[in-house]
PDB file of N, CA and C in Angstrom:
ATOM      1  N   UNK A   1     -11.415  -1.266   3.632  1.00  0.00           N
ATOM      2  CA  UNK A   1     -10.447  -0.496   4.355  1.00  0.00           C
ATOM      3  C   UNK A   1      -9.135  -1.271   4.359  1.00  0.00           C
ATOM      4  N   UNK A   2      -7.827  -0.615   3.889  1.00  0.00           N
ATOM      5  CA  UNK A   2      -6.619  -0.920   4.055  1.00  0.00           C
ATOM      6  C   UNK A   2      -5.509  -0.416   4.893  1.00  0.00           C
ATOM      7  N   UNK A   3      -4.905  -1.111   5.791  1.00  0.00           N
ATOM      8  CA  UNK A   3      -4.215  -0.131   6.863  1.00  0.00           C
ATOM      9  C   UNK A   3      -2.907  -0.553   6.640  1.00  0.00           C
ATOM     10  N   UNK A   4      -1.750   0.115   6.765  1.00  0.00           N
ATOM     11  CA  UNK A   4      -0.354  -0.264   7.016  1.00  0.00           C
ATOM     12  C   UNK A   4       0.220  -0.425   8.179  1.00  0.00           C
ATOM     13  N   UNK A   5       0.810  -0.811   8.750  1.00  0.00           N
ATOM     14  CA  UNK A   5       1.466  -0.670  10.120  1.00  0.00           C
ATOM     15  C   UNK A   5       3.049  -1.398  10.097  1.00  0.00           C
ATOM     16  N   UNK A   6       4.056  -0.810  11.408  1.00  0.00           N
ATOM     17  CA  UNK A   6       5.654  -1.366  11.100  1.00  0.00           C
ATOM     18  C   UNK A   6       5.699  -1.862  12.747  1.00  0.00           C
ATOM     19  N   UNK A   7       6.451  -2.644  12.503  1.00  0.00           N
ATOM     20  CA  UNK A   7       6.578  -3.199  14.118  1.00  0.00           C
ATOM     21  C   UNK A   7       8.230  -3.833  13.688  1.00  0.00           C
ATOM     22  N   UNK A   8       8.780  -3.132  14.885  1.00  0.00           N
ATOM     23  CA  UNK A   8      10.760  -3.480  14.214  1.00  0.00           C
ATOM     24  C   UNK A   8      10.680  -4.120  15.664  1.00  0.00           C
ATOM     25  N   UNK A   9      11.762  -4.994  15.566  1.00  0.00           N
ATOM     26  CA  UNK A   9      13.048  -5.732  16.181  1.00  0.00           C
ATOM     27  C   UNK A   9      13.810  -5.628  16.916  1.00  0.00           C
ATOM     28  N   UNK A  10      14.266  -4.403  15.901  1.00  0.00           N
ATOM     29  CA  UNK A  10      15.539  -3.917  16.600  1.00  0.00           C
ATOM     30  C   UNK A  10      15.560  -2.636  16.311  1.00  0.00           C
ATOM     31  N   UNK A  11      16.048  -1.566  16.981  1.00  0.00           N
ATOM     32  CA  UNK A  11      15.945   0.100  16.736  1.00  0.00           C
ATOM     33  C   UNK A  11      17.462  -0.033  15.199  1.00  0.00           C
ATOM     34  N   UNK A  12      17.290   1.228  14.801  1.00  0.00           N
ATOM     35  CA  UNK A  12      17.765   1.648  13.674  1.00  0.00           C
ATOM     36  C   UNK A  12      17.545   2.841  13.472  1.00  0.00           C
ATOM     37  N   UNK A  13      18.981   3.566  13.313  1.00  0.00           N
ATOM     38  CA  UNK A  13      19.035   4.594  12.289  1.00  0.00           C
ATOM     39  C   UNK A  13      17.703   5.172  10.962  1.00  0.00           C
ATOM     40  N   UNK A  14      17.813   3.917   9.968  1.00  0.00           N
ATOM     41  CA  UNK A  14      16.129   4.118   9.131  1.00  0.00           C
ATOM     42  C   UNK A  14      14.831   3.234   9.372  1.00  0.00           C
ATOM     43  N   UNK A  15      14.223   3.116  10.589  1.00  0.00           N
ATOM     44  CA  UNK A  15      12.837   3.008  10.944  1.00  0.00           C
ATOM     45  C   UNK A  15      12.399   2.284   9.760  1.00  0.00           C
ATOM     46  N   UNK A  16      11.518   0.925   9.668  1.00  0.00           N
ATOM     47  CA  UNK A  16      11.159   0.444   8.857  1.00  0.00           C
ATOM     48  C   UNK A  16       9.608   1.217   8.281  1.00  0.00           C
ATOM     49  N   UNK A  17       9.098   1.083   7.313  1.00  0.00           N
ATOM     50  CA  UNK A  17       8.009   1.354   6.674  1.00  0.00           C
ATOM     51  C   UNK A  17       7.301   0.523   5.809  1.00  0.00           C
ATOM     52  N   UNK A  18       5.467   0.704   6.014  1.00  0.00           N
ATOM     53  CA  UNK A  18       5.136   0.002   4.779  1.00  0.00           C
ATOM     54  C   UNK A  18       3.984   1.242   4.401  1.00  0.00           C
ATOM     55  N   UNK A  19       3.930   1.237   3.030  1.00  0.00           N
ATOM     56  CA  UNK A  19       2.652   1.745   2.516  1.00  0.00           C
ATOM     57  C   UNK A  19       2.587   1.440   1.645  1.00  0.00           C
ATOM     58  N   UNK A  20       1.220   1.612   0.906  1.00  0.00           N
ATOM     59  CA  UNK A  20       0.030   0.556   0.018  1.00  0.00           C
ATOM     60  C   UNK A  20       0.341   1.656  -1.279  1.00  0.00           C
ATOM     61  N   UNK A  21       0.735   0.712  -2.512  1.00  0.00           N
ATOM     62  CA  UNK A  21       0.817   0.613  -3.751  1.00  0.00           C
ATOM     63  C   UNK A  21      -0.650   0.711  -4.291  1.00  0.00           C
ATOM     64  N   UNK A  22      -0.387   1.734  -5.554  1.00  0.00           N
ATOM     65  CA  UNK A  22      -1.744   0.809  -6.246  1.00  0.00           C
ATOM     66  C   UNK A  22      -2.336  -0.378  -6.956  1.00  0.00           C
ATOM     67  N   UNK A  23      -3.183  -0.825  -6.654  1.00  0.00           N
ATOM     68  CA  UNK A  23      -3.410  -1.816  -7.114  1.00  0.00           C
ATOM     69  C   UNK A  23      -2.805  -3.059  -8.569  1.00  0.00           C
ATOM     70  N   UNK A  24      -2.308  -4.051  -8.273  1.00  0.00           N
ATOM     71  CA  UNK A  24      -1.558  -4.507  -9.304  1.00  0.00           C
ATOM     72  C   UNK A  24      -3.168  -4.811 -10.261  1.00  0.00           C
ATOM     73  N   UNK A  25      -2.720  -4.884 -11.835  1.00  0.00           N
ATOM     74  CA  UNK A  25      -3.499  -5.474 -12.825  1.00  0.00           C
ATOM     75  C   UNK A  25      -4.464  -5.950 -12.409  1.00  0.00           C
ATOM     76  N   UNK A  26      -4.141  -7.362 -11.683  1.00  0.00           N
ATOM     77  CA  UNK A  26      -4.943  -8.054 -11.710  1.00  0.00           C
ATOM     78  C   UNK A  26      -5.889  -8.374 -10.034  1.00  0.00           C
ATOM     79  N   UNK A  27      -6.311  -6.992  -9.486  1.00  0.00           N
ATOM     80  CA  UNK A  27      -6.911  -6.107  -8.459  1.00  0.00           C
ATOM     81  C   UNK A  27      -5.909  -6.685  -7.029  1.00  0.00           C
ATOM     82  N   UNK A  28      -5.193  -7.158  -6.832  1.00  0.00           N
ATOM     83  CA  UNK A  28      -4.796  -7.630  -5.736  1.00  0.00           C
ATOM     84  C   UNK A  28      -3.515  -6.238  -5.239  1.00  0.00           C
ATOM     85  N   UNK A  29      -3.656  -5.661  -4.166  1.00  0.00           N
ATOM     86  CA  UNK A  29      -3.168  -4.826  -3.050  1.00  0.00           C
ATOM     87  C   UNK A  29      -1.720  -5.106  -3.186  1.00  0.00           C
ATOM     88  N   UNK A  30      -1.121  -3.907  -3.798  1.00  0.00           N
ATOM     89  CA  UNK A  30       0.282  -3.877  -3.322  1.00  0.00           C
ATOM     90  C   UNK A  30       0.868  -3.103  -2.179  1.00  0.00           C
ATOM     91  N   UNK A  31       1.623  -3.920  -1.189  1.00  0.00           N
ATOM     92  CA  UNK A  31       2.001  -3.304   0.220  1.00  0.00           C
ATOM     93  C   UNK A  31       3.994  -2.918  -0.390  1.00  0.00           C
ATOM     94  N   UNK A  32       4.275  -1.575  -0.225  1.00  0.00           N
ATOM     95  CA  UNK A  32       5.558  -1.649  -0.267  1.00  0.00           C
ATOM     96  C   UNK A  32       6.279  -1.687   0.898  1.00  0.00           C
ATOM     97  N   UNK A  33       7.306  -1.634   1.277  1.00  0.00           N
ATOM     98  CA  UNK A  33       8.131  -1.583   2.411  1.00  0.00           C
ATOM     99  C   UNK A  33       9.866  -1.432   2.379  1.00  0.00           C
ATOM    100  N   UNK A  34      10.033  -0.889   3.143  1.00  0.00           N
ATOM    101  CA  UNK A  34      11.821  -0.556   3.559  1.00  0.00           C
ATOM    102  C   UNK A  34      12.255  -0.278   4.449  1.00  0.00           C
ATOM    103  N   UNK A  35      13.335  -0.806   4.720  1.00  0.00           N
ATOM    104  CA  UNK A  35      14.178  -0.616   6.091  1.00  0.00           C
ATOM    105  C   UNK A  35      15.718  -0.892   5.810  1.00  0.00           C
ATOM    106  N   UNK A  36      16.643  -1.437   6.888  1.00  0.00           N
ATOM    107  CA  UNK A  36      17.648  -1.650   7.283  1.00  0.00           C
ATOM    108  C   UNK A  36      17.649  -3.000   6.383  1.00  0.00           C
ATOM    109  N   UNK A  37      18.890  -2.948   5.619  1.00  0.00           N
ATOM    110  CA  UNK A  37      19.045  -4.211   4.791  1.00  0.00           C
ATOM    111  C   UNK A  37      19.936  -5.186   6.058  1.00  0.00           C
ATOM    112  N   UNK A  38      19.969  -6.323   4.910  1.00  0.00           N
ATOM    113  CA  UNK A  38      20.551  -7.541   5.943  1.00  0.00           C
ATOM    114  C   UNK A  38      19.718  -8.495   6.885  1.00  0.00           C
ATOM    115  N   UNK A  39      18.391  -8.026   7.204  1.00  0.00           N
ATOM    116  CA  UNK A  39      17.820  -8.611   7.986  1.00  0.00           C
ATOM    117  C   UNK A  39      16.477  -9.380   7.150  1.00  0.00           C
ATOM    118  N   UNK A  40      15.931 -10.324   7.796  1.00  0.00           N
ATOM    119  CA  UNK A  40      14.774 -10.877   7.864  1.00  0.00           C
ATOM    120  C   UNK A  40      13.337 -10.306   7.670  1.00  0.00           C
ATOM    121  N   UNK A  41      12.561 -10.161   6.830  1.00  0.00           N
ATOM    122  CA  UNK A  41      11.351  -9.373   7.403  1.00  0.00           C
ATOM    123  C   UNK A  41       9.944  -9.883   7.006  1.00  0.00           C
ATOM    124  N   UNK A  42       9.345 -10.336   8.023  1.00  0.00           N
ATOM    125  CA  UNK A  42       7.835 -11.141   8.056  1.00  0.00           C
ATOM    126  C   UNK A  42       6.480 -10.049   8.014  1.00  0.00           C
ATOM    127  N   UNK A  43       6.048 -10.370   6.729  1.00  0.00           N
ATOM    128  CA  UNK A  43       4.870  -9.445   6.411  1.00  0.00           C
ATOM    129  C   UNK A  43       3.976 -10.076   6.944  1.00  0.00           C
ATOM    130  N   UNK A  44       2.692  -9.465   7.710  1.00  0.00           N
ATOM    131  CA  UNK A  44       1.855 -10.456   8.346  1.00  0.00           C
ATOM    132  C   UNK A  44       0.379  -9.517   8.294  1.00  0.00           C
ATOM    133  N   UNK A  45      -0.744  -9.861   7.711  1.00  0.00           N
ATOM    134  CA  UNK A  45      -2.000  -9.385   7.509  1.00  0.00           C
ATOM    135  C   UNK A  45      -2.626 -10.010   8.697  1.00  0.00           C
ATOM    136  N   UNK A  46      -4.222  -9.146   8.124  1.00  0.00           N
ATOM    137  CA  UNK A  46      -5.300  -9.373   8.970  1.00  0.00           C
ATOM    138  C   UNK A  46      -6.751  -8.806   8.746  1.00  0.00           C
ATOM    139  N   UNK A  47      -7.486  -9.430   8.733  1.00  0.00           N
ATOM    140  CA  UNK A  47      -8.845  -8.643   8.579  1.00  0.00           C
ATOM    141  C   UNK A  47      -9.528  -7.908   9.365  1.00  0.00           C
ATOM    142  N   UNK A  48      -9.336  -8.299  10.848  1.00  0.00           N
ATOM    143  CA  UNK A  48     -10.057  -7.883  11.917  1.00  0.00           C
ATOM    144  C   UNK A  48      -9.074  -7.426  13.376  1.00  0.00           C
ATOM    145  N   UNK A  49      -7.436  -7.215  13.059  1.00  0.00           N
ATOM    146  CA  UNK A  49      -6.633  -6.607  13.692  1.00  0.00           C
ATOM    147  C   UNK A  49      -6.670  -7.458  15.285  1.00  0.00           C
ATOM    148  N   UNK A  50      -7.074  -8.914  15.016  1.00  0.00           N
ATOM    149  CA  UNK A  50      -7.092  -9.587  15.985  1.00  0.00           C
ATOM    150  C   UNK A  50      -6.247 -10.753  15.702  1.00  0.00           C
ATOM    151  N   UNK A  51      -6.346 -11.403  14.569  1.00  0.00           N
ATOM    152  CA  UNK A  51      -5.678 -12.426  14.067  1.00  0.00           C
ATOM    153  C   UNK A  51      -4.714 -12.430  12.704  1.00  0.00           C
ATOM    154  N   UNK A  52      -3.661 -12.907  13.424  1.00  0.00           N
ATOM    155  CA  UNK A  52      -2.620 -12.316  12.323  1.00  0.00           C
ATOM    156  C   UNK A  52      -2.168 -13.604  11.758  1.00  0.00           C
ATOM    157  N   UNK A  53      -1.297 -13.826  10.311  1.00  0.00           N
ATOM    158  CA  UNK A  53      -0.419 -14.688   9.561  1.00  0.00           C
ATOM    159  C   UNK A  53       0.122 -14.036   8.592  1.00  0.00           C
ATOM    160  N   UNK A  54       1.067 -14.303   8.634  1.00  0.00           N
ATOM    161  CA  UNK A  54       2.280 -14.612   7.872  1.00  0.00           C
ATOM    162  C   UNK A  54       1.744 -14.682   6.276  1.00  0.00           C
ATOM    163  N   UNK A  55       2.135 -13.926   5.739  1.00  0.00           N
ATOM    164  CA  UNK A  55       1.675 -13.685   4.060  1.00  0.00           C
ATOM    165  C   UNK A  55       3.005 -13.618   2.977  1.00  0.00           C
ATOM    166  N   UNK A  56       4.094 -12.980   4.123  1.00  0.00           N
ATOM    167  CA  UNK A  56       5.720 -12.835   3.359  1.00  0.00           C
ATOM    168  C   UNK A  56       6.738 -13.400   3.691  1.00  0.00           C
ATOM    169  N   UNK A  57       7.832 -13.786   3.501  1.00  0.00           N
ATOM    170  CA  UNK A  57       8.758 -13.714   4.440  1.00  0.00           C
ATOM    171  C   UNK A  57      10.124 -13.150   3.400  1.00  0.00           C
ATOM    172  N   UNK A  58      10.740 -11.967   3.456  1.00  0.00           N
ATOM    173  CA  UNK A  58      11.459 -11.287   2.669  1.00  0.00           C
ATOM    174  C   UNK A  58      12.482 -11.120   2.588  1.00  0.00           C
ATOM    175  N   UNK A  59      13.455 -11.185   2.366  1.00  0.00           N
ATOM    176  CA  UNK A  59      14.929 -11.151   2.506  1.00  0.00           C
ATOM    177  C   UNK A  59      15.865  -9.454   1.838  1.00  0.00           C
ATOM    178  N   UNK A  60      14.858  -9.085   0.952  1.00  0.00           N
ATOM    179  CA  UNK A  60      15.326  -7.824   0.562  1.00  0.00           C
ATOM    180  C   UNK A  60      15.125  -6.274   0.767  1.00  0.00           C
ATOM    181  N   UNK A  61      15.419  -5.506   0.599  1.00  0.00           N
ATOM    182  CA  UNK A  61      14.062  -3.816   0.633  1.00  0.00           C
ATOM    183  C   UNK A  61      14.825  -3.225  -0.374  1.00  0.00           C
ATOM    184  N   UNK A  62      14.249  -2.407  -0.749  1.00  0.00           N
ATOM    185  CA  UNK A  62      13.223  -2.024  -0.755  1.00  0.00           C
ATOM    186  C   UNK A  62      12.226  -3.249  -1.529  1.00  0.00           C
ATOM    187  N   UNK A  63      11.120  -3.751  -0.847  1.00  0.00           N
ATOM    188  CA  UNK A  63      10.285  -4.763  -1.603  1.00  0.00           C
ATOM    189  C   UNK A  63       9.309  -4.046  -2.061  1.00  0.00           C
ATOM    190  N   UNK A  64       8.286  -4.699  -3.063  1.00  0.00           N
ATOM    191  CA  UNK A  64       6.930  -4.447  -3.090  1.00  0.00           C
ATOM    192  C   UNK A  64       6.280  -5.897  -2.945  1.00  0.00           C
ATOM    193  N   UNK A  65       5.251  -6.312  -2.963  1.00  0.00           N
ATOM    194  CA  UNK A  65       4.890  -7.690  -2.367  1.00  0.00           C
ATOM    195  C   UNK A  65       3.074  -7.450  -2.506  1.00  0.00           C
ATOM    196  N   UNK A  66       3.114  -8.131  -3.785  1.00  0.00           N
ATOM    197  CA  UNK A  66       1.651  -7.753  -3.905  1.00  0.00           C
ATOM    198  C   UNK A  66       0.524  -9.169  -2.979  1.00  0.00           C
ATOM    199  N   UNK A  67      -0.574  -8.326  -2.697  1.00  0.00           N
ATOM    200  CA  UNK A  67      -1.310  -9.632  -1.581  1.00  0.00           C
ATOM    201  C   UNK A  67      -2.460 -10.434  -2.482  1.00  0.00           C
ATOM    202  N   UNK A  68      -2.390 -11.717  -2.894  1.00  0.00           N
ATOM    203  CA  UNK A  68      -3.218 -12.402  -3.428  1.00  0.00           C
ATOM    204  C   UNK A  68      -4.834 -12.364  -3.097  1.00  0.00           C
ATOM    205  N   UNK A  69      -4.654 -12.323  -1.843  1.00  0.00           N
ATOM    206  CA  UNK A  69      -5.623 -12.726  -0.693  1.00  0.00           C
ATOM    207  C   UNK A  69      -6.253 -10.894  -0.723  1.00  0.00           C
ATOM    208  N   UNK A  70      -5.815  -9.777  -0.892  1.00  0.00           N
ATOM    209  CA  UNK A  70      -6.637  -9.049  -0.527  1.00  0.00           C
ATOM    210  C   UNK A  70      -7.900  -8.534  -1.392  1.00  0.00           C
ATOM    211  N   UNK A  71      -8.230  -9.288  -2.502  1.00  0.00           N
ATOM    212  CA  UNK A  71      -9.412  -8.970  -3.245  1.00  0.00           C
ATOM    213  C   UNK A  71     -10.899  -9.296  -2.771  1.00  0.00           C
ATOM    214  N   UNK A  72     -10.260 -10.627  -1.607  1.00  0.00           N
ATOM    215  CA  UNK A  72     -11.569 -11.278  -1.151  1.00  0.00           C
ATOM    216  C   UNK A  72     -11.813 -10.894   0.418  1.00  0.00           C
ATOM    217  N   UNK A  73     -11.131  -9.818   0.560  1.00  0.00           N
ATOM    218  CA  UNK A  73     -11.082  -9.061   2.021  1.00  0.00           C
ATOM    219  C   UNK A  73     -12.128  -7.712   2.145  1.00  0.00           C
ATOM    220  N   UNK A  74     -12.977  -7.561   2.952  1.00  0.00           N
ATOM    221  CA  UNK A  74     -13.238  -6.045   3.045  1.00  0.00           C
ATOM    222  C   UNK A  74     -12.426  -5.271   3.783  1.00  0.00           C
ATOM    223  N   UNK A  75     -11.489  -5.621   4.684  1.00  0.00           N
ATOM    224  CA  UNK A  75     -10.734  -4.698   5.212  1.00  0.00           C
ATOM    225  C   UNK A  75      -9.575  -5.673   5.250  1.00  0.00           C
ATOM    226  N   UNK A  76      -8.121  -4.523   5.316  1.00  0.00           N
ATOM    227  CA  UNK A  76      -7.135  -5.905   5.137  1.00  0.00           C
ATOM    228  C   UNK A  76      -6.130  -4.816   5.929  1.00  0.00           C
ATOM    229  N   UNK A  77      -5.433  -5.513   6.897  1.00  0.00           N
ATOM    230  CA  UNK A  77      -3.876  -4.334   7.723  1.00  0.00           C
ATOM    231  C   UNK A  77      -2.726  -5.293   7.493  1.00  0.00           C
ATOM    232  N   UNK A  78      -1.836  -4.568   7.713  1.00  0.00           N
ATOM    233  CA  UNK A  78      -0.827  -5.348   7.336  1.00  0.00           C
ATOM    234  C   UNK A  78       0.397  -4.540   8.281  1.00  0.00           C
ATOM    235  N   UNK A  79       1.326  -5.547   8.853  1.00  0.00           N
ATOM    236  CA  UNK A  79       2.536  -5.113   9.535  1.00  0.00           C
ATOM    237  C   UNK A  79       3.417  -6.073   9.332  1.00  0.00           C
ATOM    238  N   UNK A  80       4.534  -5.452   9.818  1.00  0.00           N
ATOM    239  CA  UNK A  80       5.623  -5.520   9.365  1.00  0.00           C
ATOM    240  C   UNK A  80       6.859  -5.423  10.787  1.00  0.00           C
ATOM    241  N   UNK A  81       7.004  -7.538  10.663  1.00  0.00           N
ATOM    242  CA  UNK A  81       8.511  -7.493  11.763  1.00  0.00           C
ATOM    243  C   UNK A  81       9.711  -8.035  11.466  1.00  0.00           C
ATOM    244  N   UNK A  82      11.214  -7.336  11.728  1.00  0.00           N
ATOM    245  CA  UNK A  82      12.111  -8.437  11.327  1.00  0.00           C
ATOM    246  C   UNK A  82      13.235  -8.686  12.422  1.00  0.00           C
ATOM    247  N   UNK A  83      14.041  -9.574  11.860  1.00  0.00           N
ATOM    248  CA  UNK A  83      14.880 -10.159  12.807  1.00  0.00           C
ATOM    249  C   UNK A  83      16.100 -10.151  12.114  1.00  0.00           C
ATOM    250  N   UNK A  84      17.089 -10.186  12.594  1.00  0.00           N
ATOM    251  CA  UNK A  84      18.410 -10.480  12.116  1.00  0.00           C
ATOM    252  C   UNK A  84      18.607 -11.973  11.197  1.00  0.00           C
ATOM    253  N   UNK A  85      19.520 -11.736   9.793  1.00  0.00           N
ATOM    254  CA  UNK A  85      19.529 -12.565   8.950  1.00  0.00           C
ATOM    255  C   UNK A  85      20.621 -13.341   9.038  1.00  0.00           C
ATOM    256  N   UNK A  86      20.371 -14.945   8.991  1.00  0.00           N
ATOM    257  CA  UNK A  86      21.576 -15.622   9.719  1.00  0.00           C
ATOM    258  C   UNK A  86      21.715 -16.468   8.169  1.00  0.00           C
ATOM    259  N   UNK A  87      22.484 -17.430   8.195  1.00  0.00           N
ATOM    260  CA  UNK A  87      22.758 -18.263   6.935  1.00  0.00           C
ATOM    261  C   UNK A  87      21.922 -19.438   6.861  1.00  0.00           C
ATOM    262  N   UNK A  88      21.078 -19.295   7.726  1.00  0.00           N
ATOM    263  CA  UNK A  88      19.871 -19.908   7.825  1.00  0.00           C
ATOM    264  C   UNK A  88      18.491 -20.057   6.839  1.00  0.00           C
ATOM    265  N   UNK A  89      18.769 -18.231   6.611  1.00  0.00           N
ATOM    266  CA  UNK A  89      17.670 -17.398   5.793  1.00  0.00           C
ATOM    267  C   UNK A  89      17.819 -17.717   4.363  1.00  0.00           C
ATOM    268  N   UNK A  90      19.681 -18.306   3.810  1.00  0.00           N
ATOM    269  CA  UNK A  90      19.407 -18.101   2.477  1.00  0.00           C
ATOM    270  C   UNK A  90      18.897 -19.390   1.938  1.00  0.00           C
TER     271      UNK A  90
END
């Protein structure tokens, strides 16, 4: 089982999004996503919707961002938070 989920920051005009690509070549889960450019955005999985990490950290959108880690998963969710991009980020 693969789930998507968006969790924003900050409100916006275009609402961020992710949904699941098909599978790259070499079987690993592609998550796409888009929102409000300019900002920060931390992709963060999970197997059991209890414990989360950090898998991305993105600077662009529209991304695609394929997951290494989800071949050896039976269930895998994934959300999506960002923050404002400072000169920090580049």
């Amino acid at each position: 089982m693969l789930a998507a989920a968006f969790l924003a920051a900050t409100a916006s005009a275009q609402q961020p999004a992710l949904s699941l690509a098909p599978p790259a070549g070499n079987g690993w889960r592609q998550v796409r996503g888009w929102a409000v450019s300019n900002q920060v955005y931390t992709l963060t999985a999970s197997s059991n919707l209890l414990g989360w990490e950090p898998v991305a950290v993105l600077h662009h959108v529209p991304f695609i961002f394929a997951d290494p880690a989800s071949p050896h998963c039976n269930s895998r969710f994934y959300r999506l938070a960002m923050s404002p991009r400072t000169a920090m980020d580049d």
